[in-house]
C-alpha atoms as a PDB file:
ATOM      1  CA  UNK A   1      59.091  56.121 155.093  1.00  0.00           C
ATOM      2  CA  UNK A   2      62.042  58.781 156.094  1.00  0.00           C
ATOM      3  CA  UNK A   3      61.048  60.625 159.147  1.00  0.00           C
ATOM      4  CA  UNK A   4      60.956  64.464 159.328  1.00  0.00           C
ATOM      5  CA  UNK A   5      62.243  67.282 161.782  1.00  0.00           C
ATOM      6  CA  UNK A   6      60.598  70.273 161.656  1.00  0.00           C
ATOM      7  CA  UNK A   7      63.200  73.279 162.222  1.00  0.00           C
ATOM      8  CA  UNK A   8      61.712  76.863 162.826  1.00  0.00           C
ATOM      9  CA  UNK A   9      64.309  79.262 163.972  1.00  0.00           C
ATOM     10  CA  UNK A  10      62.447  82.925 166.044  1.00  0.00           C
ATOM     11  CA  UNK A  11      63.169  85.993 167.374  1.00  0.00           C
ATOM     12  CA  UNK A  12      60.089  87.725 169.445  1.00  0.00           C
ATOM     13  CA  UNK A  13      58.038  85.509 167.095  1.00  0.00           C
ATOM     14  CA  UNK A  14      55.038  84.685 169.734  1.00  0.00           C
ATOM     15  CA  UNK A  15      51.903  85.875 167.205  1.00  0.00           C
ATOM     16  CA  UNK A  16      53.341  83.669 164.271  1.00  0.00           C
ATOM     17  CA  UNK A  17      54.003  80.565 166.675  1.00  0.00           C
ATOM     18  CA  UNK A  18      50.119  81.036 168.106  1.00  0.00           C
ATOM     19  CA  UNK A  19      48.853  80.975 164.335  1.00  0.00           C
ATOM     20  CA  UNK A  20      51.543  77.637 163.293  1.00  0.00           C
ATOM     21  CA  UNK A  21      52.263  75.789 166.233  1.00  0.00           C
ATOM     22  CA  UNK A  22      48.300  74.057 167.073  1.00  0.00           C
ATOM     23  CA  UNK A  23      47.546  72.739 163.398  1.00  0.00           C
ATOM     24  CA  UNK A  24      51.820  71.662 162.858  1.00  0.00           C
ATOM     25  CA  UNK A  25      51.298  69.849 166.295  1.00  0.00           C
ATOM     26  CA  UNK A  26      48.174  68.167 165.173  1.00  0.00           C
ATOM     27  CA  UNK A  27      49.699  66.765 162.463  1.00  0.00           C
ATOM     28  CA  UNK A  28      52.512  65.559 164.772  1.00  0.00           C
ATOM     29  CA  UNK A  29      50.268  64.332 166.723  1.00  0.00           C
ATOM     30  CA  UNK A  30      48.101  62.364 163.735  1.00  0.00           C
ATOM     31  CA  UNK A  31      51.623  61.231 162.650  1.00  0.00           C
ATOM     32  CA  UNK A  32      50.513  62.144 159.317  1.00  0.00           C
ATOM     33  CA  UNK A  33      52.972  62.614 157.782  1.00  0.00           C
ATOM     34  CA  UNK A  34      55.760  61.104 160.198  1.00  0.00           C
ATOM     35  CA  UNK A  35      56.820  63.946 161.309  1.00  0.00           C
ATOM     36  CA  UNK A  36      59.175  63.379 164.503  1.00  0.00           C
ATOM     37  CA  UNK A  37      59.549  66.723 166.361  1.00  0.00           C
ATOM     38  CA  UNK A  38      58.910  70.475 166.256  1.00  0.00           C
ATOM     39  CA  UNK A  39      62.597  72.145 167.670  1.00  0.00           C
ATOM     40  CA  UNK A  40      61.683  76.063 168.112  1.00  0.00           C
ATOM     41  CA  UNK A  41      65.173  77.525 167.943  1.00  0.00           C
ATOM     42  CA  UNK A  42      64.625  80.814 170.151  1.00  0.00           C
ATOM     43  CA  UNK A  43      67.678  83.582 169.913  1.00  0.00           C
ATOM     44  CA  UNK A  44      66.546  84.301 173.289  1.00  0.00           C
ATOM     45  CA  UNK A  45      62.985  86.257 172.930  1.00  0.00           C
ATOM     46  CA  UNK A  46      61.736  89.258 175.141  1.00  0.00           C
ATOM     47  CA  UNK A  47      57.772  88.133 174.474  1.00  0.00           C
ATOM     48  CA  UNK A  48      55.889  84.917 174.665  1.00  0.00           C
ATOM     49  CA  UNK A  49      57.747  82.404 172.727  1.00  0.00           C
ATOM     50  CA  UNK A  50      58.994  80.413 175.580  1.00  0.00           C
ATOM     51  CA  UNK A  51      55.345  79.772 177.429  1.00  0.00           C
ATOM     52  CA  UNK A  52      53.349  79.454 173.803  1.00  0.00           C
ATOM     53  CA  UNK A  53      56.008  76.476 173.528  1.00  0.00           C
ATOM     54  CA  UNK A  54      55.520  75.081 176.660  1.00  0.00           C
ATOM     55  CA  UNK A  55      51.713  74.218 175.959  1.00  0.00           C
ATOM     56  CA  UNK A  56      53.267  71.572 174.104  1.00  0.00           C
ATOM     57  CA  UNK A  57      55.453  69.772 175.840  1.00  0.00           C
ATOM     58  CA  UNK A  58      55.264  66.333 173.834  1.00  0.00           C
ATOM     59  CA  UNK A  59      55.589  67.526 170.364  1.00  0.00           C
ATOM     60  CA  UNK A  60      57.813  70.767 170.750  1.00  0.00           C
ATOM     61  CA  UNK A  61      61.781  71.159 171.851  1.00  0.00           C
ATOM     62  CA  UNK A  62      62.529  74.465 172.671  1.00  0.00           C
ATOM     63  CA  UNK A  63      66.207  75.125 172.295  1.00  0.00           C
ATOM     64  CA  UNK A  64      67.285  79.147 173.434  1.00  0.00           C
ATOM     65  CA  UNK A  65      69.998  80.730 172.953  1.00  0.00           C
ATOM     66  CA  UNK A  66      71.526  83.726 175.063  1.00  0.00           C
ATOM     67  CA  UNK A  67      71.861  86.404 172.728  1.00  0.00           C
ATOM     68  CA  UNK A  68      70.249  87.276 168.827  1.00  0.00           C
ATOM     69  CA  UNK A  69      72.779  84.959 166.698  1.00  0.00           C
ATOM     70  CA  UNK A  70      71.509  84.606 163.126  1.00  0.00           C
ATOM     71  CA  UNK A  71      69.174  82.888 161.569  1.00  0.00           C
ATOM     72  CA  UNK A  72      71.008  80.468 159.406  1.00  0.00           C
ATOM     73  CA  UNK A  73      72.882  79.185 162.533  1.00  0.00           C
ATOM     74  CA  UNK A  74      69.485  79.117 164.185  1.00  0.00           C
ATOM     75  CA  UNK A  75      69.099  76.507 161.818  1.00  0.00           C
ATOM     76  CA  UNK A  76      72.254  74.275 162.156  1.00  0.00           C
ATOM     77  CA  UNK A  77      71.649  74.638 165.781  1.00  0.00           C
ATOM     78  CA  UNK A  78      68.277  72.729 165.211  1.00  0.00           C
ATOM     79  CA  UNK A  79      69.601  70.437 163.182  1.00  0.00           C
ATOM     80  CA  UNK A  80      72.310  69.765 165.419  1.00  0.00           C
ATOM     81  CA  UNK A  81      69.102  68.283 168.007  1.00  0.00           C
ATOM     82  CA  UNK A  82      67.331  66.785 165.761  1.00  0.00           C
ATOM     83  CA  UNK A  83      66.625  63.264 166.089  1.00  0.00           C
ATOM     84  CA  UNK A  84      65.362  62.942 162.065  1.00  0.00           C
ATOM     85  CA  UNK A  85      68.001  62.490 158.905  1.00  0.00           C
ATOM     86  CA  UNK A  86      65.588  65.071 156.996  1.00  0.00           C
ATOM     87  CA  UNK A  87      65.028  68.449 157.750  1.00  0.00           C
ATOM     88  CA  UNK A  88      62.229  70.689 156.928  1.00  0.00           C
ATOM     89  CA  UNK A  89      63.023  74.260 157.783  1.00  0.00           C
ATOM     90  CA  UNK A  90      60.590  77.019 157.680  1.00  0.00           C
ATOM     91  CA  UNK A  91      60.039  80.416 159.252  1.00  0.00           C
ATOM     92  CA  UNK A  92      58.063  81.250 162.917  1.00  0.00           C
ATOM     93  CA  UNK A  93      56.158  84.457 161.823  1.00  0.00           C
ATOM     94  CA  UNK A  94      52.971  83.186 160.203  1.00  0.00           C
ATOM     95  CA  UNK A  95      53.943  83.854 156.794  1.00  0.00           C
ATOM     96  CA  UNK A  96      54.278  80.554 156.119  1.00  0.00           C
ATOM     97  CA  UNK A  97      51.274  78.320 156.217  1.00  0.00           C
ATOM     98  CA  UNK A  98      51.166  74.988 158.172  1.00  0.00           C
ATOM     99  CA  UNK A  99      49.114  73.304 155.373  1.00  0.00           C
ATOM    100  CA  UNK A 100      51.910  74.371 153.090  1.00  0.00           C
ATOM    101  CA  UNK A 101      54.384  72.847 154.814  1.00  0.00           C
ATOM    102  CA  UNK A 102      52.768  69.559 155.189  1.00  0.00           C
ATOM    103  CA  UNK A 103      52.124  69.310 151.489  1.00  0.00           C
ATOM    104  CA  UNK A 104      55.867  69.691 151.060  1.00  0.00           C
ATOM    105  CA  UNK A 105      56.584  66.881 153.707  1.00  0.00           C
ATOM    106  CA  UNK A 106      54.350  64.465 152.181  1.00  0.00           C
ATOM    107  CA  UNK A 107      55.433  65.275 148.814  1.00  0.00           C
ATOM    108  CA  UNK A 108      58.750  64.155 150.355  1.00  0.00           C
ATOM    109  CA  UNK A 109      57.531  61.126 151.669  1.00  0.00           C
ATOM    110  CA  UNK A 110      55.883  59.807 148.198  1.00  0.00           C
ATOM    111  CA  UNK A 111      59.294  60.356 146.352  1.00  0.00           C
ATOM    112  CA  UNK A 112      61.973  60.473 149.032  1.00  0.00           C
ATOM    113  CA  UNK A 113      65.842  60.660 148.588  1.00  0.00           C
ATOM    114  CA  UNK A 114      68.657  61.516 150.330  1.00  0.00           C
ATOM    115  CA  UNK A 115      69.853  64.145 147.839  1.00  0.00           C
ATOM    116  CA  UNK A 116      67.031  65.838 146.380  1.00  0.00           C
ATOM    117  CA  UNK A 117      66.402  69.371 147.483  1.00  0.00           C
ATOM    118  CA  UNK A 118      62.428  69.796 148.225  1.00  0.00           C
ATOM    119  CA  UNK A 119      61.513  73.627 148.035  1.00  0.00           C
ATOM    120  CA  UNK A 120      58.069  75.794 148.387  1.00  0.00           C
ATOM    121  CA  UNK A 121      58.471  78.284 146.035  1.00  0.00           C
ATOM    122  CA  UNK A 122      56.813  81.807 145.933  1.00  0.00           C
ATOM    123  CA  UNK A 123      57.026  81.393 142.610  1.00  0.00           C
ATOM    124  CA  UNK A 124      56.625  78.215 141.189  1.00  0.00           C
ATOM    125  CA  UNK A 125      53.445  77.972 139.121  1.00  0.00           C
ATOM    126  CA  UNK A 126      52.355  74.614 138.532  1.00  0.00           C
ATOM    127  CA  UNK A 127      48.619  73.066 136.311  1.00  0.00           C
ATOM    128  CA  UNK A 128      45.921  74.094 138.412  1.00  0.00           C
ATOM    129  CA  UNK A 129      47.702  76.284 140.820  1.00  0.00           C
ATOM    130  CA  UNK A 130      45.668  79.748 140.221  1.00  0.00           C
ATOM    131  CA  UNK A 131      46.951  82.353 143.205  1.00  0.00           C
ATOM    132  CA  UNK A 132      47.299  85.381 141.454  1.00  0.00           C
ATOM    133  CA  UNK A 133      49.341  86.873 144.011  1.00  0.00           C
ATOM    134  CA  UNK A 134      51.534  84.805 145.903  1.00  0.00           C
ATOM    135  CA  UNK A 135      53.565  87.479 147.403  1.00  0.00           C
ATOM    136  CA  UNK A 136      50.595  88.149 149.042  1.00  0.00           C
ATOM    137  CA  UNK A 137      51.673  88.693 152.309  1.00  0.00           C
ATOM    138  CA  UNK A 138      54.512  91.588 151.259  1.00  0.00           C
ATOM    139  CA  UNK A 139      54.682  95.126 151.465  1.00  0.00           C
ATOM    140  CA  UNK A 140      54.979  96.342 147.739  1.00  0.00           C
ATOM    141  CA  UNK A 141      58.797  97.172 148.309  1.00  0.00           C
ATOM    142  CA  UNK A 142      59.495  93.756 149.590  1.00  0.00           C
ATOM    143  CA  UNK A 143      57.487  92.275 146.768  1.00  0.00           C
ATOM    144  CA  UNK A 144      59.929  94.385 143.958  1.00  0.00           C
ATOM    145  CA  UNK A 145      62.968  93.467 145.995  1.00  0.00           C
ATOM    146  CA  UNK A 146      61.756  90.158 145.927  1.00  0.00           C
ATOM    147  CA  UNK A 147      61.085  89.574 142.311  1.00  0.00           C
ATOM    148  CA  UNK A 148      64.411  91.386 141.628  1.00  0.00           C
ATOM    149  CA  UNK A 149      66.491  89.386 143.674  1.00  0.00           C
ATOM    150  CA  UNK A 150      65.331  86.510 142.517  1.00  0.00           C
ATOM    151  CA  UNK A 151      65.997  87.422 138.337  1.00  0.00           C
ATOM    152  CA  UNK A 152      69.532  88.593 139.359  1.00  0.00           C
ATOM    153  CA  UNK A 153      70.160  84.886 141.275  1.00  0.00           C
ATOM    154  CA  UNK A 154      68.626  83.003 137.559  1.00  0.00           C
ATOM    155  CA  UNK A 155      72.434  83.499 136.436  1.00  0.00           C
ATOM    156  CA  UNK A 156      74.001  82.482 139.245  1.00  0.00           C
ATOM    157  CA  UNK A 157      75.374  78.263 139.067  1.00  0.00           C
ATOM    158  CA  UNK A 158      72.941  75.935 141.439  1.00  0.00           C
ATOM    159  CA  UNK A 159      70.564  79.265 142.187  1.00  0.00           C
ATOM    160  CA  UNK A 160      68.945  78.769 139.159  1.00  0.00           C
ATOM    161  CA  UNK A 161      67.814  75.328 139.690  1.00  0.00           C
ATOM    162  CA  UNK A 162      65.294  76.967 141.620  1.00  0.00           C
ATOM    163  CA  UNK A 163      62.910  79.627 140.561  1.00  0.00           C
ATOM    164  CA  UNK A 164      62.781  81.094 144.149  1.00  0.00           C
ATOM    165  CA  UNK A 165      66.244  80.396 145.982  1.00  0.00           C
ATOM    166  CA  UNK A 166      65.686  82.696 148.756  1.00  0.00           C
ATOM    167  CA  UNK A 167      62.620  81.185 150.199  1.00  0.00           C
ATOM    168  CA  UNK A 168      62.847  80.013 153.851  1.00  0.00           C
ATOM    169  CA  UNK A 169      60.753  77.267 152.967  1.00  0.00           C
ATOM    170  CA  UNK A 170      62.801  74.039 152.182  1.00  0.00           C
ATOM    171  CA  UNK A 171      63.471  70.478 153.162  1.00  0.00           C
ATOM    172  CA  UNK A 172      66.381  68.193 152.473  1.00  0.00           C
ATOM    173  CA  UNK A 173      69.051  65.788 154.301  1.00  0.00           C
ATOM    174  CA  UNK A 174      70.599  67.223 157.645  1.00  0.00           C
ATOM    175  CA  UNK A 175      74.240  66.977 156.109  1.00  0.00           C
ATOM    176  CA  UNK A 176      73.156  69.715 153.463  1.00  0.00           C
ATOM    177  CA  UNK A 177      72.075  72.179 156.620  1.00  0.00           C
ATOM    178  CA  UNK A 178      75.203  71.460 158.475  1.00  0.00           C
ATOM    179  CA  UNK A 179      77.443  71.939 155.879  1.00  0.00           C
ATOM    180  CA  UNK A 180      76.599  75.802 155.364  1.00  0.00           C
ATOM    181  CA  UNK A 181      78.261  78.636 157.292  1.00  0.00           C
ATOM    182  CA  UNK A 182      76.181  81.204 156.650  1.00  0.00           C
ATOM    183  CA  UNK A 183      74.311  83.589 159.491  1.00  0.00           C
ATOM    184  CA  UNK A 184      72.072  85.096 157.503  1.00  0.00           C
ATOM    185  CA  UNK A 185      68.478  84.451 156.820  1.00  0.00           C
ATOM    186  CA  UNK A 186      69.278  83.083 153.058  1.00  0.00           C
ATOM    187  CA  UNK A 187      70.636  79.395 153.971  1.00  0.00           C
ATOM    188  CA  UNK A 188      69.086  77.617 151.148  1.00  0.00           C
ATOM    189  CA  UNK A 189      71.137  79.787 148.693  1.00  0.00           C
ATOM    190  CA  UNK A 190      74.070  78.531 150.226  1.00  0.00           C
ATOM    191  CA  UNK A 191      72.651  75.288 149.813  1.00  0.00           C
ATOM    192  CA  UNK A 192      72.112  75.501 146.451  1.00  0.00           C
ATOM    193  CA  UNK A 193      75.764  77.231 145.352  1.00  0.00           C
ATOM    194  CA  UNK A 194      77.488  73.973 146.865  1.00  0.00           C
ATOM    195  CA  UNK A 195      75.661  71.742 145.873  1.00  0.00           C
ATOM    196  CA  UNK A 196      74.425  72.331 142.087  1.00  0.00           C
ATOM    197  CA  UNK A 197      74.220  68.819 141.270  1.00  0.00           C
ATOM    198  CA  UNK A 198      71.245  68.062 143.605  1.00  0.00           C
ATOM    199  CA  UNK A 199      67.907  67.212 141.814  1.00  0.00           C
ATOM    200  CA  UNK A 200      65.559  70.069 143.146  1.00  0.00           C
ATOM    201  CA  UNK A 201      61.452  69.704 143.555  1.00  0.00           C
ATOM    202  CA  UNK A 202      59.666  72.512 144.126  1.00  0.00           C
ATOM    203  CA  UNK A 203      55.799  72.973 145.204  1.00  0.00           C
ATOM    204  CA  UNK A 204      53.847  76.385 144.656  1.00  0.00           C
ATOM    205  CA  UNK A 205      53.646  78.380 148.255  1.00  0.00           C
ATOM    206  CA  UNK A 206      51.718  81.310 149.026  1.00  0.00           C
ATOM    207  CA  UNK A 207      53.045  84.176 151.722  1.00  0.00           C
ATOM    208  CA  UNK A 208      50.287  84.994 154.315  1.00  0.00           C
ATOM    209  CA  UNK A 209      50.688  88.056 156.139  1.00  0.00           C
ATOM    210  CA  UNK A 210      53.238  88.405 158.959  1.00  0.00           C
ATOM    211  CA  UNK A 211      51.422  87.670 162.373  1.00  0.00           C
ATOM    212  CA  UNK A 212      53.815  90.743 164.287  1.00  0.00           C
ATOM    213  CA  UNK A 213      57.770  90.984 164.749  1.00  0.00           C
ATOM    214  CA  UNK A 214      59.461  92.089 162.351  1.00  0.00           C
ATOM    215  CA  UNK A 215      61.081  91.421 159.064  1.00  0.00           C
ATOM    216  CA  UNK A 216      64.727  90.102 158.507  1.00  0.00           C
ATOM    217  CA  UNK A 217      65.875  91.620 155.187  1.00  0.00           C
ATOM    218  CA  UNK A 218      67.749  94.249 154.917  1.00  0.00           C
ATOM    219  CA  UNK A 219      70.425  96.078 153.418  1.00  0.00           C
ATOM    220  CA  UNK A 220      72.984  94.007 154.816  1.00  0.00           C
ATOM    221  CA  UNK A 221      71.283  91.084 154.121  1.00  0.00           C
ATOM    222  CA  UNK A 222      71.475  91.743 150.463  1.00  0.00           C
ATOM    223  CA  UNK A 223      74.955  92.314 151.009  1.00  0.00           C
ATOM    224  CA  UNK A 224      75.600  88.932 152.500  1.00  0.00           C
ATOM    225  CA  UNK A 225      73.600  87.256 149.048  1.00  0.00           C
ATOM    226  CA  UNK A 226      75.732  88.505 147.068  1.00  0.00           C
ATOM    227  CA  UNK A 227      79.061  87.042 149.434  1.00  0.00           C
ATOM    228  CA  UNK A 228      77.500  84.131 148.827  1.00  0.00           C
ATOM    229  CA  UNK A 229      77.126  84.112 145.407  1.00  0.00           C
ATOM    230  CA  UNK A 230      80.676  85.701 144.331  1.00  0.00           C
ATOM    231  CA  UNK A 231      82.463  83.465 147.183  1.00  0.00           C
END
């Protein structure tokens, strides 16, 4: 059984890591499934982040950085510590739900290879999977540039083995992670683009609401989707 490093990359992310951090830890701690360590990646927070991370000093590595950086090298940078050959990444602000991300880690445990790309789609609908609304956790303009987005990427080579490319939800081998170069908050695009031969799994997610901060997309995001796609 391959073991797992959980990667969450934050910025002033203290109300999402207080609704995560106790039931991921748990299952750390149940070693259920074997998943190794927790790395917060921290681009140097002005709240709580630090001292919600320090009530767990066994199952969390707290890496900081001195300035705001980018989220996608957020990432490599936790990959870079991590002790596991798999990664699962996923994001610090609550949206995404702890029981989610287990279910993709075991699903990865079952069936495990060194190339397959495991993601938790928002939009994924699988037998028996009934969530009516699992953009849930979206402001109505998020949840149209969303859905749009994600049509616009079906053409695109390697983007459309996945019905929701831009999810921040994902795990797969370290060298995938380290081989990207993006900074923005779309890595497993990148992913994807280079490496369109890679068998892709994907497991129905649900967004929960964001637990304060505040959003990463933007404009300029968009922007940088696009770079990725054309270049």
């Amino acid at each position: 059984m391959n073991k797992i490093s959980i990667v969450i990359p934050v910025y002033n992310e203290e109300e999402g890591l207080k609704s995560i951090l106790p039931k991921l830890v748990h299952q750390t701690q149940l070693k259920r499934p074997k998943v190794e360590e927790i790395i917060i990646v921290d681009d140097s927070s002005t709240d709580e982040t630090a001292n919600i991370c320090s009530n767990y000093p066994e199952s969390v590595v707290l890496i900081t950085r001195p300035k705001l950086m980018g989220l996608g090298s957020a990432v490599r940078e936790g990959v870079k510590h991590a002790k596991s050959e798999f990664i699962m990444v996923m994001d610090g602000d609550g949206q995404h739900l702890p029981e989610q991300a287990i279910r993709l880690t075991k699903s990865h445990t079952k069936d495990s290879s060194k190339h397959e790309i495991l993601i938790g789609s928002r939009f994924a609908k699988y037998e028996g999977y009934c969530d009516s609304d699992t953009l849930i956790g979206l402001s109505i303009p998020r949840k149209i540039l969303s859905r749009t987005m994600t049509r616009i990427l079906n053409i695109v080579p390697g983007a459309k083995a996945s019905t929701d490319p831009l999810t921040g939800m994902f795990l797969c081998h370290r060298d995938y992670i380290l081989n990207t170069k993006t900074n923005g908050y779309k890595i497993l695009l990148e992913i994807l683009v280079h490496n369109k031969s890679a068998p892709v799994k994907e497991m129905p997610i649900t967004l929960s609401h964001r637990k304060g901060g505040k959003s990463k997309a933007n404009i300029k995001e968009i922007f940088k989707v696009l770079k990725i796609c054309l270049f």
